[in-house]
N, C-alpha and C. Protein backbone atom coordinates (compact mmCIF):
# COMPACT_ATOMS: atom_id res chain seq x y z
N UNK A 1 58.56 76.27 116.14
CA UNK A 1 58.53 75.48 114.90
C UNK A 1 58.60 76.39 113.68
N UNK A 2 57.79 77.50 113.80
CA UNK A 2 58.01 78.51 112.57
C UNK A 2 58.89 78.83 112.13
N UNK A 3 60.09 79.48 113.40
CA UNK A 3 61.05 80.03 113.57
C UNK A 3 62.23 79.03 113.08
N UNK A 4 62.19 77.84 112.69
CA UNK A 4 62.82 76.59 112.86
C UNK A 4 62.43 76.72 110.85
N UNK A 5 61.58 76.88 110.49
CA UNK A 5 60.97 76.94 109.42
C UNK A 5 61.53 78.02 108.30
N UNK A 6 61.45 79.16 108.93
CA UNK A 6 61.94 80.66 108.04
C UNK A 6 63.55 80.56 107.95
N UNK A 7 64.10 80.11 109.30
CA UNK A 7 65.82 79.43 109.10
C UNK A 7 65.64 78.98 107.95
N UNK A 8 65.10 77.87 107.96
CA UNK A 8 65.89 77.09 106.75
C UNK A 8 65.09 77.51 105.21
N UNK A 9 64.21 78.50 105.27
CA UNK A 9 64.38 79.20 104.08
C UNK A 9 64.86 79.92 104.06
N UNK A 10 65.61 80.48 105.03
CA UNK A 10 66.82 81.54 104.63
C UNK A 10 67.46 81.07 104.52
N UNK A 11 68.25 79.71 104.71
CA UNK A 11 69.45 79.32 104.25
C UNK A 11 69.38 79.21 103.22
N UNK A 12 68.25 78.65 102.89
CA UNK A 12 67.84 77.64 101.49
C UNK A 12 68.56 79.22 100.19
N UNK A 13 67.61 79.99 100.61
CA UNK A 13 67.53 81.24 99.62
C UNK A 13 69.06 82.07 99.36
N UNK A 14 70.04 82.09 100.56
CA UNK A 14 71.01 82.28 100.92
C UNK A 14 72.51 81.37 100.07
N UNK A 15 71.49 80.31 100.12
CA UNK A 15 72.58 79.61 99.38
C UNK A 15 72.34 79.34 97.97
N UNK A 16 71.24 79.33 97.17
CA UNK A 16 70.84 80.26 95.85
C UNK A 16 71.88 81.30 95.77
N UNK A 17 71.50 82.51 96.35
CA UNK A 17 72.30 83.34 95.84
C UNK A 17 74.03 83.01 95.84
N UNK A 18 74.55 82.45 97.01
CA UNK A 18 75.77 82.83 96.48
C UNK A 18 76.50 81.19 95.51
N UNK A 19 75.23 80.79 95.55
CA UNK A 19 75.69 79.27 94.05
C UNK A 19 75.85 80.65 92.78
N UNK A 20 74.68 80.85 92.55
CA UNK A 20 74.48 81.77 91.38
C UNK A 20 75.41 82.88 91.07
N UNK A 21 75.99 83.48 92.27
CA UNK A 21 77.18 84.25 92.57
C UNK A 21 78.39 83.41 92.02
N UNK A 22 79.07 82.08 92.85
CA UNK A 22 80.01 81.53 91.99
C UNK A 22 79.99 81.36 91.10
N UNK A 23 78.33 80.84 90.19
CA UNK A 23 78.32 80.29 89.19
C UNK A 23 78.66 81.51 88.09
N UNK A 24 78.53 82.74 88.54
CA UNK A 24 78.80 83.54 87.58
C UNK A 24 80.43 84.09 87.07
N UNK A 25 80.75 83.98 88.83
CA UNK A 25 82.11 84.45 88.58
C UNK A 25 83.29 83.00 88.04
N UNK A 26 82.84 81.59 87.75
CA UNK A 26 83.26 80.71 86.59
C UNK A 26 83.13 81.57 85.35
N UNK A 27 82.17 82.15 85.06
CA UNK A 27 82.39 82.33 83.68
C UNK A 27 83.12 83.47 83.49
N UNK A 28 84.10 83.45 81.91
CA UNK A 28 84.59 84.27 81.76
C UNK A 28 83.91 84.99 80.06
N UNK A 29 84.58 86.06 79.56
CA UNK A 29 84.06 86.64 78.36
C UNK A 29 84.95 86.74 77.55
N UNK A 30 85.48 86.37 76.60
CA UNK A 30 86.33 86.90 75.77
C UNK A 30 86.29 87.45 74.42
N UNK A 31 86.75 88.77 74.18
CA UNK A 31 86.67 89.24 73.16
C UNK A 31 88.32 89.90 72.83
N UNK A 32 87.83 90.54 71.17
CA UNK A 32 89.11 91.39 70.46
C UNK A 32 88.82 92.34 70.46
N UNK A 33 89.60 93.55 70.58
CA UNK A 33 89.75 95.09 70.34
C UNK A 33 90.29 95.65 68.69
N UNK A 34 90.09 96.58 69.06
CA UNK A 34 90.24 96.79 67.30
C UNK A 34 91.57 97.02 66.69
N UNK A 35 91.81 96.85 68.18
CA UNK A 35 94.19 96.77 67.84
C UNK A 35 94.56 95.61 67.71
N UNK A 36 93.86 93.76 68.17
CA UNK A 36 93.78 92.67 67.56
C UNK A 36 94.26 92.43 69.60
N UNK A 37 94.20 93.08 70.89
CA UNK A 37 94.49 92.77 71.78
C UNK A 37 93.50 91.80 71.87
N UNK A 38 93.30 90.77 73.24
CA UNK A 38 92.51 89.21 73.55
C UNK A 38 91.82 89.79 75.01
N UNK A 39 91.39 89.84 75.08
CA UNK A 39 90.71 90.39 76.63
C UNK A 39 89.89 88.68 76.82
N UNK A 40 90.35 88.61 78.26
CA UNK A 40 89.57 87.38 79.04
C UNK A 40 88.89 87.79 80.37
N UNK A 41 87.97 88.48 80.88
CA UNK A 41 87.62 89.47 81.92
C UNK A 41 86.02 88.37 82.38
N UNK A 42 85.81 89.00 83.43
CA UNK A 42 84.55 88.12 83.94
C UNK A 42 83.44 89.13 83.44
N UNK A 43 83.85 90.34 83.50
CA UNK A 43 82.77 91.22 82.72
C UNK A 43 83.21 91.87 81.18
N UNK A 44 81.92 91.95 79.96
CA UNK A 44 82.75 92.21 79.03
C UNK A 44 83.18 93.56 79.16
N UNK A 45 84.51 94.00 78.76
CA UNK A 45 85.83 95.23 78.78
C UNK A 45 84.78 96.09 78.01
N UNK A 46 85.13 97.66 77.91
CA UNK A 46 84.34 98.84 77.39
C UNK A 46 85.16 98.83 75.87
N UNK A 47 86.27 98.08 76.08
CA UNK A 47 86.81 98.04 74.77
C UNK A 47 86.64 97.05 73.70
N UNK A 48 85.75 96.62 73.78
CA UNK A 48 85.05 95.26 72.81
C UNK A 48 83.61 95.77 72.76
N UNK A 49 83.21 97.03 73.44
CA UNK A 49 82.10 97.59 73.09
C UNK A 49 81.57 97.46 71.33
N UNK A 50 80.45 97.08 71.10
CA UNK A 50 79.98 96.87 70.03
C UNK A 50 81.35 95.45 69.04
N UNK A 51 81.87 95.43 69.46
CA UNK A 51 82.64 93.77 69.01
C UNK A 51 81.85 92.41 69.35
N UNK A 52 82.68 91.36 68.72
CA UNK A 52 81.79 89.94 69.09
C UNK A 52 82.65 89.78 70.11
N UNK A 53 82.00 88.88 70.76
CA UNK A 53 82.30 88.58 72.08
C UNK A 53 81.50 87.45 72.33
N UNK A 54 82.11 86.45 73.17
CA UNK A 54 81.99 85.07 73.69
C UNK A 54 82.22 85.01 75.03
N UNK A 55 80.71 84.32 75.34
CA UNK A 55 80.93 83.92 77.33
C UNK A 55 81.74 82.53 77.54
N UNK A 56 82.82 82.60 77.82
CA UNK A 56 83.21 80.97 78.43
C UNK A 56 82.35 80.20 79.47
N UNK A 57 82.63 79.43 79.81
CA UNK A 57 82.54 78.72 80.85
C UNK A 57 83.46 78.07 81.49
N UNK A 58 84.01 77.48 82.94
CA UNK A 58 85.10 77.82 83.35
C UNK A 58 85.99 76.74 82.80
N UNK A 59 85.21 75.47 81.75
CA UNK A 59 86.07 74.89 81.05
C UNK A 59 86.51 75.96 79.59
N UNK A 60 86.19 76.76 79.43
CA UNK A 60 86.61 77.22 78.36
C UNK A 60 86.08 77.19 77.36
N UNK A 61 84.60 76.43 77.20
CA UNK A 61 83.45 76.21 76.11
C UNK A 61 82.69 77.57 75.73
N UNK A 62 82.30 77.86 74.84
CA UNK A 62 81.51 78.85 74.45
C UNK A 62 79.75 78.45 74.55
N UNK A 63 79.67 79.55 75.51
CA UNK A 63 78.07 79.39 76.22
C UNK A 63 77.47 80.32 75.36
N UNK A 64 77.73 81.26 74.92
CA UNK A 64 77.14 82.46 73.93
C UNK A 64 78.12 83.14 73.39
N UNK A 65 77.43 83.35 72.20
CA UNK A 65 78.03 84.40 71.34
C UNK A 65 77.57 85.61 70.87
N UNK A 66 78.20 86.76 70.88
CA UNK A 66 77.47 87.87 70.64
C UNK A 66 78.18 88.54 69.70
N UNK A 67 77.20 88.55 68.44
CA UNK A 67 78.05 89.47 66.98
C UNK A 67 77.87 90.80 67.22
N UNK A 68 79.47 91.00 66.40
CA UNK A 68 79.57 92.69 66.75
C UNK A 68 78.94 93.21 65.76
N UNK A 69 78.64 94.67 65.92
CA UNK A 69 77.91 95.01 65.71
C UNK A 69 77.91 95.66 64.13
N UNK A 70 77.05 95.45 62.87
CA UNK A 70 77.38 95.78 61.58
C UNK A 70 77.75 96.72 61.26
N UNK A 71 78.43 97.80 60.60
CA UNK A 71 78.32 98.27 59.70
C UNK A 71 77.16 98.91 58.92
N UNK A 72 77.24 100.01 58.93
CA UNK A 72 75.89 100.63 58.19
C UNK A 72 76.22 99.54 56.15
N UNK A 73 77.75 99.70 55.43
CA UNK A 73 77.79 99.07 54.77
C UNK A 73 77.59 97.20 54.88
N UNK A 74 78.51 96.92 55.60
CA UNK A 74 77.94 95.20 55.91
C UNK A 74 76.25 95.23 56.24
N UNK A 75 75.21 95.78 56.74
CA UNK A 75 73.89 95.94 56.99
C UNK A 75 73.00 95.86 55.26
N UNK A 76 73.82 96.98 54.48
CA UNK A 76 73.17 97.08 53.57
C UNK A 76 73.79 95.61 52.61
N UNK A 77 74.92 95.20 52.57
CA UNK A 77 75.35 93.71 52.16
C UNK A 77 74.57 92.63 52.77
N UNK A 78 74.49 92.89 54.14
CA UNK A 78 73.34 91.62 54.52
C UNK A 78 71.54 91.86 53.92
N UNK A 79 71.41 92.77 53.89
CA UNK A 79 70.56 93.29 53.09
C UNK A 79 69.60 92.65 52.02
N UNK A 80 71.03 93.42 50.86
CA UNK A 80 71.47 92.82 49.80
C UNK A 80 71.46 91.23 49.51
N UNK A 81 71.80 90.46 50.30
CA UNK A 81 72.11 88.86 50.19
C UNK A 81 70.62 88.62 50.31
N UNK A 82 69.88 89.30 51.40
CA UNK A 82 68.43 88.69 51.98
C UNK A 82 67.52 88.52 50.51
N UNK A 83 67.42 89.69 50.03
CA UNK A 83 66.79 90.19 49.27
C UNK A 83 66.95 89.43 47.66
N UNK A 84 68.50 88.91 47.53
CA UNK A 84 68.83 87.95 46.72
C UNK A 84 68.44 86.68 46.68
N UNK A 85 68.55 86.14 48.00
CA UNK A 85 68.07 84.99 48.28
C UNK A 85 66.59 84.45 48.15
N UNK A 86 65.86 85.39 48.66
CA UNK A 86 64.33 85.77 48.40
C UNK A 86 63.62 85.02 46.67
N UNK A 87 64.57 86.73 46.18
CA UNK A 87 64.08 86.13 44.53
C UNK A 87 64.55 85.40 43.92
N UNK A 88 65.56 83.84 44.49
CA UNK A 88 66.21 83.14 44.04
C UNK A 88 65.25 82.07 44.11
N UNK A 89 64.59 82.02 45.20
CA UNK A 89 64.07 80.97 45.46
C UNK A 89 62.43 81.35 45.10
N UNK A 90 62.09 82.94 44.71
CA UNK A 90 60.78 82.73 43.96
C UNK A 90 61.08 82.06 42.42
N UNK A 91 62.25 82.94 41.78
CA UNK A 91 62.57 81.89 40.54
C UNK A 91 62.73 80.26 40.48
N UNK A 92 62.87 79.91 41.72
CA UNK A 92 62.80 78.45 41.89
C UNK A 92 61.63 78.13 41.84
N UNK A 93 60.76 78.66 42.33
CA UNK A 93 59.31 77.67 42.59
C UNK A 93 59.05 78.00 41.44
N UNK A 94 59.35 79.30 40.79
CA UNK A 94 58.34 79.56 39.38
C UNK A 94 59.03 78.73 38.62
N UNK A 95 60.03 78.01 38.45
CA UNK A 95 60.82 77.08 37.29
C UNK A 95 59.78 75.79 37.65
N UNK A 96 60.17 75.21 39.22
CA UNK A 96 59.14 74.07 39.57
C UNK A 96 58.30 73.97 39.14
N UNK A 97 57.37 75.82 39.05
CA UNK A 97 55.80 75.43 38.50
C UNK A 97 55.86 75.07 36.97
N UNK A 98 56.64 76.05 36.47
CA UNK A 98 56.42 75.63 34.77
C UNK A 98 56.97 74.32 34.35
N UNK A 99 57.79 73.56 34.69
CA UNK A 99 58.50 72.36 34.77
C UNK A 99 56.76 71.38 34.80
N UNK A 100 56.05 71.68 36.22
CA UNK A 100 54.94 70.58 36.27
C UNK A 100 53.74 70.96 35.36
N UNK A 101 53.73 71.77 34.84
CA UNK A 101 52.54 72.90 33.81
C UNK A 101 53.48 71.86 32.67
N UNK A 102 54.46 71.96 32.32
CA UNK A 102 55.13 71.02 31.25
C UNK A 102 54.37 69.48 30.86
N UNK A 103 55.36 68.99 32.20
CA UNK A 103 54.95 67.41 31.85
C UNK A 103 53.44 67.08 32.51
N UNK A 104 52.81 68.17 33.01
CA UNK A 104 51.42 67.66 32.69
C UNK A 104 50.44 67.96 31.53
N UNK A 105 50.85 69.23 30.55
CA UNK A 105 50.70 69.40 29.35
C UNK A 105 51.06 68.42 28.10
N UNK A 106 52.16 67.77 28.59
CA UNK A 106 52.51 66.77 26.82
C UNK A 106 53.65 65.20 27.84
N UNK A 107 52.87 64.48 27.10
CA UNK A 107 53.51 63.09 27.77
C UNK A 107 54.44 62.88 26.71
N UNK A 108 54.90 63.42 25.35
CA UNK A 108 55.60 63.14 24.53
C UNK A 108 56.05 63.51 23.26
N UNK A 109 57.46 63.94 22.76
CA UNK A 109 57.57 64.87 21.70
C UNK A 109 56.65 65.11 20.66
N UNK A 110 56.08 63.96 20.25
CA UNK A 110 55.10 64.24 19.54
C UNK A 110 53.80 65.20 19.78
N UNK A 111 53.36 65.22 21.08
CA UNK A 111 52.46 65.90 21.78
C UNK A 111 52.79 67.00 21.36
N UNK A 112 54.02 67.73 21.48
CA UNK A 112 54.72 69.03 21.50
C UNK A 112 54.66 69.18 20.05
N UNK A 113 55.28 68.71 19.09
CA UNK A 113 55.14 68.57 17.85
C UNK A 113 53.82 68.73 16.81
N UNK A 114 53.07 68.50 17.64
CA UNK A 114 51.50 68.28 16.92
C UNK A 114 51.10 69.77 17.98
N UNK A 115 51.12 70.34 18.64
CA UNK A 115 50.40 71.78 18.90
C UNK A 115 51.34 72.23 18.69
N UNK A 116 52.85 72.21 17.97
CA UNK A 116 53.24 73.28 16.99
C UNK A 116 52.61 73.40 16.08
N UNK A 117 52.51 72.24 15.30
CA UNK A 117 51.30 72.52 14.10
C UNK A 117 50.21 73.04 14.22
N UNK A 118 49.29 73.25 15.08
CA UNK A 118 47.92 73.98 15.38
C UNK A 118 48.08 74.82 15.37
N UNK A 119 49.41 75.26 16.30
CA UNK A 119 49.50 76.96 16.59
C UNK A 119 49.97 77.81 15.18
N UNK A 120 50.89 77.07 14.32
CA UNK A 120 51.30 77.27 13.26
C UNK A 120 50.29 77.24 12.42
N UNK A 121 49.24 76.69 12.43
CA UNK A 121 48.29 76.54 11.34
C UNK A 121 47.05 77.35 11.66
N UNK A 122 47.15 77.83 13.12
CA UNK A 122 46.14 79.08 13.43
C UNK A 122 46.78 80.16 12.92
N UNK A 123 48.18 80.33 13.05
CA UNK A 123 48.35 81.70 12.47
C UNK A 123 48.39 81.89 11.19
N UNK A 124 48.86 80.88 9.98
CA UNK A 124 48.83 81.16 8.81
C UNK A 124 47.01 81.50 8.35
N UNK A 125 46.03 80.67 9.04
CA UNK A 125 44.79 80.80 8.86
C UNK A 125 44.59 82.46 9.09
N UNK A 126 45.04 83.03 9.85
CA UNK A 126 44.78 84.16 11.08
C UNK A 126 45.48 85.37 9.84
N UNK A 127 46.61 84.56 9.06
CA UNK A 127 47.55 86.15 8.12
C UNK A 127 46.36 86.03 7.10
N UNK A 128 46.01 84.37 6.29
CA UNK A 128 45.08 84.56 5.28
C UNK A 128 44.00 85.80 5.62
N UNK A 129 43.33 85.48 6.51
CA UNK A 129 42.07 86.66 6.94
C UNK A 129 42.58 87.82 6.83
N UNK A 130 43.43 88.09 7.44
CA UNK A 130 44.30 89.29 7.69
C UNK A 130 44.45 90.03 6.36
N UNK A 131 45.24 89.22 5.00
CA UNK A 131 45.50 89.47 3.76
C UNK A 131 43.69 89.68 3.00
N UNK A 132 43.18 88.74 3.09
CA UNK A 132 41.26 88.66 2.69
C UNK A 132 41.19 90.01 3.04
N UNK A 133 40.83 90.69 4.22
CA UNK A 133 40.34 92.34 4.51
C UNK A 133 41.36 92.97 3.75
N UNK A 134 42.64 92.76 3.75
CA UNK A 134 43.48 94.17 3.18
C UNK A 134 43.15 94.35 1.69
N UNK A 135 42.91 92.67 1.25
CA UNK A 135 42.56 92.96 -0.44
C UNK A 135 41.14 93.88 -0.49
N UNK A 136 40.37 93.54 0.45
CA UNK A 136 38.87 94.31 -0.15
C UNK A 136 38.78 95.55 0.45
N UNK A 137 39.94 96.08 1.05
CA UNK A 137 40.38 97.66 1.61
C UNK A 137 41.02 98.37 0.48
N UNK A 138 41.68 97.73 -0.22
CA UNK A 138 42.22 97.60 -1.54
C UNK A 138 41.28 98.18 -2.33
N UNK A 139 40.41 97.67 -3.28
CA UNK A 139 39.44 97.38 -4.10
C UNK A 139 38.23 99.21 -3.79
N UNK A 140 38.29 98.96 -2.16
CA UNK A 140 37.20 100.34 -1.67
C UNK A 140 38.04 101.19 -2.12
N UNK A 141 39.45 101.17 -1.81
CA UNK A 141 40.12 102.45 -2.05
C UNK A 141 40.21 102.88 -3.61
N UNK A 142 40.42 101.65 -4.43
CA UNK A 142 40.18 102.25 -5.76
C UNK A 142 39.11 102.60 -6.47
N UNK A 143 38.00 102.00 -5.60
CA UNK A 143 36.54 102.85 -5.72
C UNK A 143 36.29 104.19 -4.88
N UNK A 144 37.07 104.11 -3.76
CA UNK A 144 36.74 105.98 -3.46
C UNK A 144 37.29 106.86 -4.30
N UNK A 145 38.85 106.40 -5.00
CA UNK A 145 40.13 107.06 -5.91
C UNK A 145 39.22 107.52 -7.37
N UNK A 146 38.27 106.39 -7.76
CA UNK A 146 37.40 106.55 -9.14
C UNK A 146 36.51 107.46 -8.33
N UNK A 147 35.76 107.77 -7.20
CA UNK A 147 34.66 108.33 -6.75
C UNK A 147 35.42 109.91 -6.84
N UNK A 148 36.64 110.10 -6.36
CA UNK A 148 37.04 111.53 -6.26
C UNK A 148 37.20 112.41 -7.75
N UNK A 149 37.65 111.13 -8.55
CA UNK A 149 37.34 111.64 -10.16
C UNK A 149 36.71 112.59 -10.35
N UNK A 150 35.62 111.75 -10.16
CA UNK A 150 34.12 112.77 -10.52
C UNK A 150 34.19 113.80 -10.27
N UNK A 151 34.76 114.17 -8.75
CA UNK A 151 34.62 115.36 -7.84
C UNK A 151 35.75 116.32 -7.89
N UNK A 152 36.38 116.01 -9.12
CA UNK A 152 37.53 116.89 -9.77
C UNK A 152 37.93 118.17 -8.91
N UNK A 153 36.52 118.90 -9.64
CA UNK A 153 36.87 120.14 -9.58
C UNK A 153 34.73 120.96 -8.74
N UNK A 154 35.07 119.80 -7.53
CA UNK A 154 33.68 120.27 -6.43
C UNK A 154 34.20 119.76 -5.44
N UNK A 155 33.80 120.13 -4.44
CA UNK A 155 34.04 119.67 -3.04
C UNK A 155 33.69 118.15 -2.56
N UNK A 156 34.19 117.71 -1.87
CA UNK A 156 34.00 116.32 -2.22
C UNK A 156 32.60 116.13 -1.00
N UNK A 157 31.92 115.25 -1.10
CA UNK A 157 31.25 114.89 -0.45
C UNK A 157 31.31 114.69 0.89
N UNK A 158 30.69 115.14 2.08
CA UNK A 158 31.50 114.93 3.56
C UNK A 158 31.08 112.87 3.33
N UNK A 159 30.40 112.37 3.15
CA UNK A 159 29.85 111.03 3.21
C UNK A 159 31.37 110.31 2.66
N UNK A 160 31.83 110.60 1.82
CA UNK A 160 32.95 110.21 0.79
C UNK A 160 34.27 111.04 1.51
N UNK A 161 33.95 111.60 1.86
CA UNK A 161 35.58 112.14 2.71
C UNK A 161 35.37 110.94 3.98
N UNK A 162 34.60 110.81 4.61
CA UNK A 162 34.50 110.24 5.73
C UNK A 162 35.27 108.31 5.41
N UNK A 163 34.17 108.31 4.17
CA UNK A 163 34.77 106.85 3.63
C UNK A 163 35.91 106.37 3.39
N UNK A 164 37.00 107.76 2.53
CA UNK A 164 38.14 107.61 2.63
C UNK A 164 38.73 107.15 3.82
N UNK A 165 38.84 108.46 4.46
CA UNK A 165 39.52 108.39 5.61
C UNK A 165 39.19 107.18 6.74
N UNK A 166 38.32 106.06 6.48
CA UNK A 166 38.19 104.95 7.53
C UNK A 166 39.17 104.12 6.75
N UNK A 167 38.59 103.99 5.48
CA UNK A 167 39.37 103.13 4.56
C UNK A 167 41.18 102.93 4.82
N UNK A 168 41.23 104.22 4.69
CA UNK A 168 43.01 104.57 5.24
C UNK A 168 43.60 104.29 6.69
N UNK A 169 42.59 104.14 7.58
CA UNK A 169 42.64 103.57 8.44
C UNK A 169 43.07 102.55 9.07
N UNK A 170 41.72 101.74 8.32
CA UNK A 170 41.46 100.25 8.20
C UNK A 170 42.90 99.56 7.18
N UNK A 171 43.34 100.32 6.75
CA UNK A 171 44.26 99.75 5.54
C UNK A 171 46.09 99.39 6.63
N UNK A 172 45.95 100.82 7.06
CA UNK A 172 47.14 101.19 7.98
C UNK A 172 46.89 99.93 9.51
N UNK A 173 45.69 99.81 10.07
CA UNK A 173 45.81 98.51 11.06
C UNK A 173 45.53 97.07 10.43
N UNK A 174 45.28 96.86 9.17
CA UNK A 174 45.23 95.23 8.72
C UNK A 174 46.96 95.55 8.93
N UNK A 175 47.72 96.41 8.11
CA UNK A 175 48.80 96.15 7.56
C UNK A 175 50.36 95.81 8.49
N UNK A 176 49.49 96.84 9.35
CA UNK A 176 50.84 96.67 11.34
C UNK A 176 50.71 95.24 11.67
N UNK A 177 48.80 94.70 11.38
CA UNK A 177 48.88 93.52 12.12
C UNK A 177 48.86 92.43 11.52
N UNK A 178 49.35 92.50 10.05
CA UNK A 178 49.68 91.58 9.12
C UNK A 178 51.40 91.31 9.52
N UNK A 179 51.95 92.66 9.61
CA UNK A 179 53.50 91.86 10.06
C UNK A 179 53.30 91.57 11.12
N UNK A 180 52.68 91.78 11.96
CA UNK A 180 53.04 91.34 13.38
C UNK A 180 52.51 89.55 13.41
N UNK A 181 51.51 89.31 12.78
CA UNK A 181 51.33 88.00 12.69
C UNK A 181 51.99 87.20 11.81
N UNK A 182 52.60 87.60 10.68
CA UNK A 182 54.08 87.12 10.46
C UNK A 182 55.42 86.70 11.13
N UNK A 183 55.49 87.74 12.15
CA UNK A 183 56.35 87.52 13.05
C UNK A 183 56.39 86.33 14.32
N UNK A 184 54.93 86.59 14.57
CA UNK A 184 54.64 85.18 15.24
C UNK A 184 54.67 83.76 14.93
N UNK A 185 55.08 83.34 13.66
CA UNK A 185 55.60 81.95 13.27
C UNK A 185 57.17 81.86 14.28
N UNK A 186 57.67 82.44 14.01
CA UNK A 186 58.92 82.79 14.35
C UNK A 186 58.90 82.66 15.76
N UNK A 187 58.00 83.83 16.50
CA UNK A 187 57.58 83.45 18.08
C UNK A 187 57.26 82.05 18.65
N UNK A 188 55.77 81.38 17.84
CA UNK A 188 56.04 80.11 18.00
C UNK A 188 56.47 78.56 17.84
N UNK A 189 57.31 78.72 16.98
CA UNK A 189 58.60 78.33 16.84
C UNK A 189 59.64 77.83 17.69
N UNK A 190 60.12 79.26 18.06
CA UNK A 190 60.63 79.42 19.52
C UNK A 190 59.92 79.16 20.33
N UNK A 191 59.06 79.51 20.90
CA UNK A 191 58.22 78.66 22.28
C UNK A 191 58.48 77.16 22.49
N UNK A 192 57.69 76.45 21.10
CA UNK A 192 57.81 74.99 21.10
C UNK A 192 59.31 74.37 21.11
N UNK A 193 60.24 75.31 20.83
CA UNK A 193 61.68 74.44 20.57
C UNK A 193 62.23 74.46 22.01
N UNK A 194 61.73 75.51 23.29
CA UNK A 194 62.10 75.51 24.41
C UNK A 194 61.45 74.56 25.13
N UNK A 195 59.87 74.78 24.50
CA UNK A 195 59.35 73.45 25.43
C UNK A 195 60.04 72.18 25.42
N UNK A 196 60.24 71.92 24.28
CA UNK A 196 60.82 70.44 23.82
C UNK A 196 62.39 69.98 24.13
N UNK A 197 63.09 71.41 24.50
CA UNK A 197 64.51 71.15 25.27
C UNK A 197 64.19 70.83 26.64
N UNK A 198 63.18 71.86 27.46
CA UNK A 198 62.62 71.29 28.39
C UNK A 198 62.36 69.89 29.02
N UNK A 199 61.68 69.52 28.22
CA UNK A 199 60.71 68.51 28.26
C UNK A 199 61.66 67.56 28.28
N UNK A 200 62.59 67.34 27.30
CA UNK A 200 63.68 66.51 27.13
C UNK A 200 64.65 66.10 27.96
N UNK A 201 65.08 67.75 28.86
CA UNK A 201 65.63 67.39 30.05
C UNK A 201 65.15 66.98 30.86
N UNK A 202 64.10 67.42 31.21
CA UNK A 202 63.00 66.34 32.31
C UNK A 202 63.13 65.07 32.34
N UNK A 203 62.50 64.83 31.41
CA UNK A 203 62.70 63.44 31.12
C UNK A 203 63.58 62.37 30.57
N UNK A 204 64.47 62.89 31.03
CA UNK A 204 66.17 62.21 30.60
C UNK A 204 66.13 60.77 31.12
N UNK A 205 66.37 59.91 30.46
CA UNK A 205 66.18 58.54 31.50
C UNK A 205 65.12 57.98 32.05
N UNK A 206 64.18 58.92 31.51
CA UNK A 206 62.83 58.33 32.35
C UNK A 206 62.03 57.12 30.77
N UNK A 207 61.29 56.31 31.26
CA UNK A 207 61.01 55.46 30.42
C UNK A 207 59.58 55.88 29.44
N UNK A 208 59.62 56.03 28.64
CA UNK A 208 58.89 56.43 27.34
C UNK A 208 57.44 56.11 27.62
N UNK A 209 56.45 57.14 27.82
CA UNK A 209 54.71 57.07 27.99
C UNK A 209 54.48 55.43 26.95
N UNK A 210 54.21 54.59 27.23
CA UNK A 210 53.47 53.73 26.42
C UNK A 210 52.23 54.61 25.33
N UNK A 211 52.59 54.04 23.88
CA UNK A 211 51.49 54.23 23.15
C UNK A 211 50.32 54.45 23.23
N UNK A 212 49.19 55.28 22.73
CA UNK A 212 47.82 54.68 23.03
C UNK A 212 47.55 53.58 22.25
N UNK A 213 46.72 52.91 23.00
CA UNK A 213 46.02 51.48 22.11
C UNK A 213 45.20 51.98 20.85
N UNK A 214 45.67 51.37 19.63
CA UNK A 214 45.23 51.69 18.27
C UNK A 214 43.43 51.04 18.17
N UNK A 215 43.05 51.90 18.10
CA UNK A 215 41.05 51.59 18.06
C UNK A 215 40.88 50.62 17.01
N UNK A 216 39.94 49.56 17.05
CA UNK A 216 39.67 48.89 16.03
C UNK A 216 38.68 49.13 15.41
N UNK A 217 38.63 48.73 13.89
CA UNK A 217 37.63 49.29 12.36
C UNK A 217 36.40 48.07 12.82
């Protein structure tokens, strides 16, 4: 009975192999050479080495494909594309984010319109101060200028040299950061006129935030 048993797993196993045997020699491979020849071989040719190459099947379907092999230049082009693609699509999400930072910041031009004015009205507040210190930097300096008078013809005081020289200081950083906060009207300006092109495109077609309800006296 054993013996009756191991037969027919040797057939069994026997005939595995040579299915798997035909089944291989159906398929064929075809590839190109670098002279533009067609090779159709059951094994792939030494001459499509590193080429693409395709397994048939014995209808002629493509069971696999195998890309030849890059280029140190095409490598650094695929590279190149990866690496493009990458920061294309971080600039995407970062547009997405500022887009929803947008329309959850202002439901309506006016919104945008009215914290131009704040921001505009912090900085003119911000140059006044700015101008306030430079005048009374002003005023010290023509009281150290009368103080050196005196000291014509003596050494000047280290207390009064010291005073100067903050004064001149203090005079030289109000004055950098008096234009520079000048300049910032201008900055936000520009900010708000992008938001509001923004905003505009966003909301192209979309139907207008309802009013708030007016409070009663």
């Amino acid at each position: 009975m054993n013996e009756i048993r191991n037969a027919a797993f040797g057939f069994a196993a026997l005939a595995l192999v040579c299915s798997a045997s035909v089944s291989a020699q159906q398929r064929m491979y075809k590839c190109v050479d670098d002279k533009g020849k067609v090779y159709y071989t059951q094994t792939p040719p030494k001459e499509c080495l590193g080429r693409e190459t395709q397994e048939l099947s014995r209808q002629g379907q493509v069971l696999k494909k195998s890309e030849a092999a890059l280029t140190p230049e095409q490598r650094a082009a695929r590279e190149a594309e990866r690496k493009k693609k990458i920061e294309q699509e971080q600039l995407a999400r970062e547009e997405r984010r500022k887009n929803e930072a947008l329309l959850n910041t202002y439901s309506s031009e006016k919104d945008i319109e009215d914290a131009r004015a704040r921001a505009l009205k912090q900085a003119e507040e911000a140059i006044k101060g700015i101008e306030a210190k430079i005048a009374e930097g002003e005023k010290r300096r023509k009281k150290y200028e009368a103080e050196k008078e005196f000291y014509a013809k003596k050494p000047l005081p280290a207390k009064l040299q010291e005073d100067i020289k903050n004064n001149e200081i203090e005079l030289k950083n109000q004055t950098e950061l008096l234009v520079a906060k000048k300049k910032e009207s201008s900055t936000i300006n520009a900010k708000y006129d992008e938001d509001k092109r923004r905003f505009l495109n966003l909301t192209k077609g979309k139907p207008a935030s309802p009013a708030p309800p007016v409070a009663k006296k």
